[in-house]
Protein backbone atom coordinates (compact mmCIF):
# COMPACT_ATOMS: atom_id res chain seq x y z
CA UNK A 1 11.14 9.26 1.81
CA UNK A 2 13.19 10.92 -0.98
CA UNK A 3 13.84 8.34 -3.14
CA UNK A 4 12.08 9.26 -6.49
CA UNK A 5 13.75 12.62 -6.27
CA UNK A 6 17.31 10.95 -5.72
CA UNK A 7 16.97 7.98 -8.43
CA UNK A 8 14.53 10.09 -11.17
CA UNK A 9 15.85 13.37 -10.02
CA UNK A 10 12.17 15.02 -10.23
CA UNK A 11 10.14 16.10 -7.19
CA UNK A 12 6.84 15.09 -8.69
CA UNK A 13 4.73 16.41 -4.96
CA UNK A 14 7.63 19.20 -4.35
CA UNK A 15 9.84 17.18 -2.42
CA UNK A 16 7.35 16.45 0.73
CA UNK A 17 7.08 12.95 -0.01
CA UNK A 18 3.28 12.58 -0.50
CA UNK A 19 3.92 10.30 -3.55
CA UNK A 20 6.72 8.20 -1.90
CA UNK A 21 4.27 7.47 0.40
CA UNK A 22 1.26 6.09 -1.66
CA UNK A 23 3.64 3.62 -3.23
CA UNK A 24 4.02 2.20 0.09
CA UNK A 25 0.59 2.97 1.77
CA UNK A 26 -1.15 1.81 -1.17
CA UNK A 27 0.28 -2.18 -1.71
CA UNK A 28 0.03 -2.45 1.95
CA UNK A 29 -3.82 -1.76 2.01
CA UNK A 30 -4.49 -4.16 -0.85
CA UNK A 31 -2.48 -7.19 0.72
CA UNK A 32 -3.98 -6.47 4.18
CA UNK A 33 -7.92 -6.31 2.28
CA UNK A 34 -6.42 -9.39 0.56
CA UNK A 35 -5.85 -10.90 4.06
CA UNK A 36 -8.95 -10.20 5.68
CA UNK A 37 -11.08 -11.09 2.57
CA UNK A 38 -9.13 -14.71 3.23
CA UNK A 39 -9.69 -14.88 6.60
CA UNK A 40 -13.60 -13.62 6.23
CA UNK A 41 -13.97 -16.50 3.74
CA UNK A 42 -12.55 -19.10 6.06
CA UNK A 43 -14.62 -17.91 8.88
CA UNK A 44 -17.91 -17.82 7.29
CA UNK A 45 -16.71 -21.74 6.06
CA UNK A 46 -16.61 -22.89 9.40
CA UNK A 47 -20.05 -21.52 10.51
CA UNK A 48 -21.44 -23.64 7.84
């Protein structure tokens, strides 16, 4: 999970890969909120 400091060549959280991280944690969250905003919707349609 190096892979700012290998293309940039900066270590922007000191190399523990904290950052690397977010930029993956972070899209992952939003399309699985995404998803179950979607699926909420659809559910609460079929109730009605």
């Amino acid at each position: 999970m190096d892979f700012i400091e290998r293309i940039f060549g900066i270590a922007p959280d000191g190399g523990d890969g904290t950052t690397e991280l977010i930029y993956i944690a972070v899209p992952f969250a939003v399309g699985a909120i995404l998803v179950a905003r979607s699926w909420l919707r659809r559910a609460a349609e079929r109730r009605r």
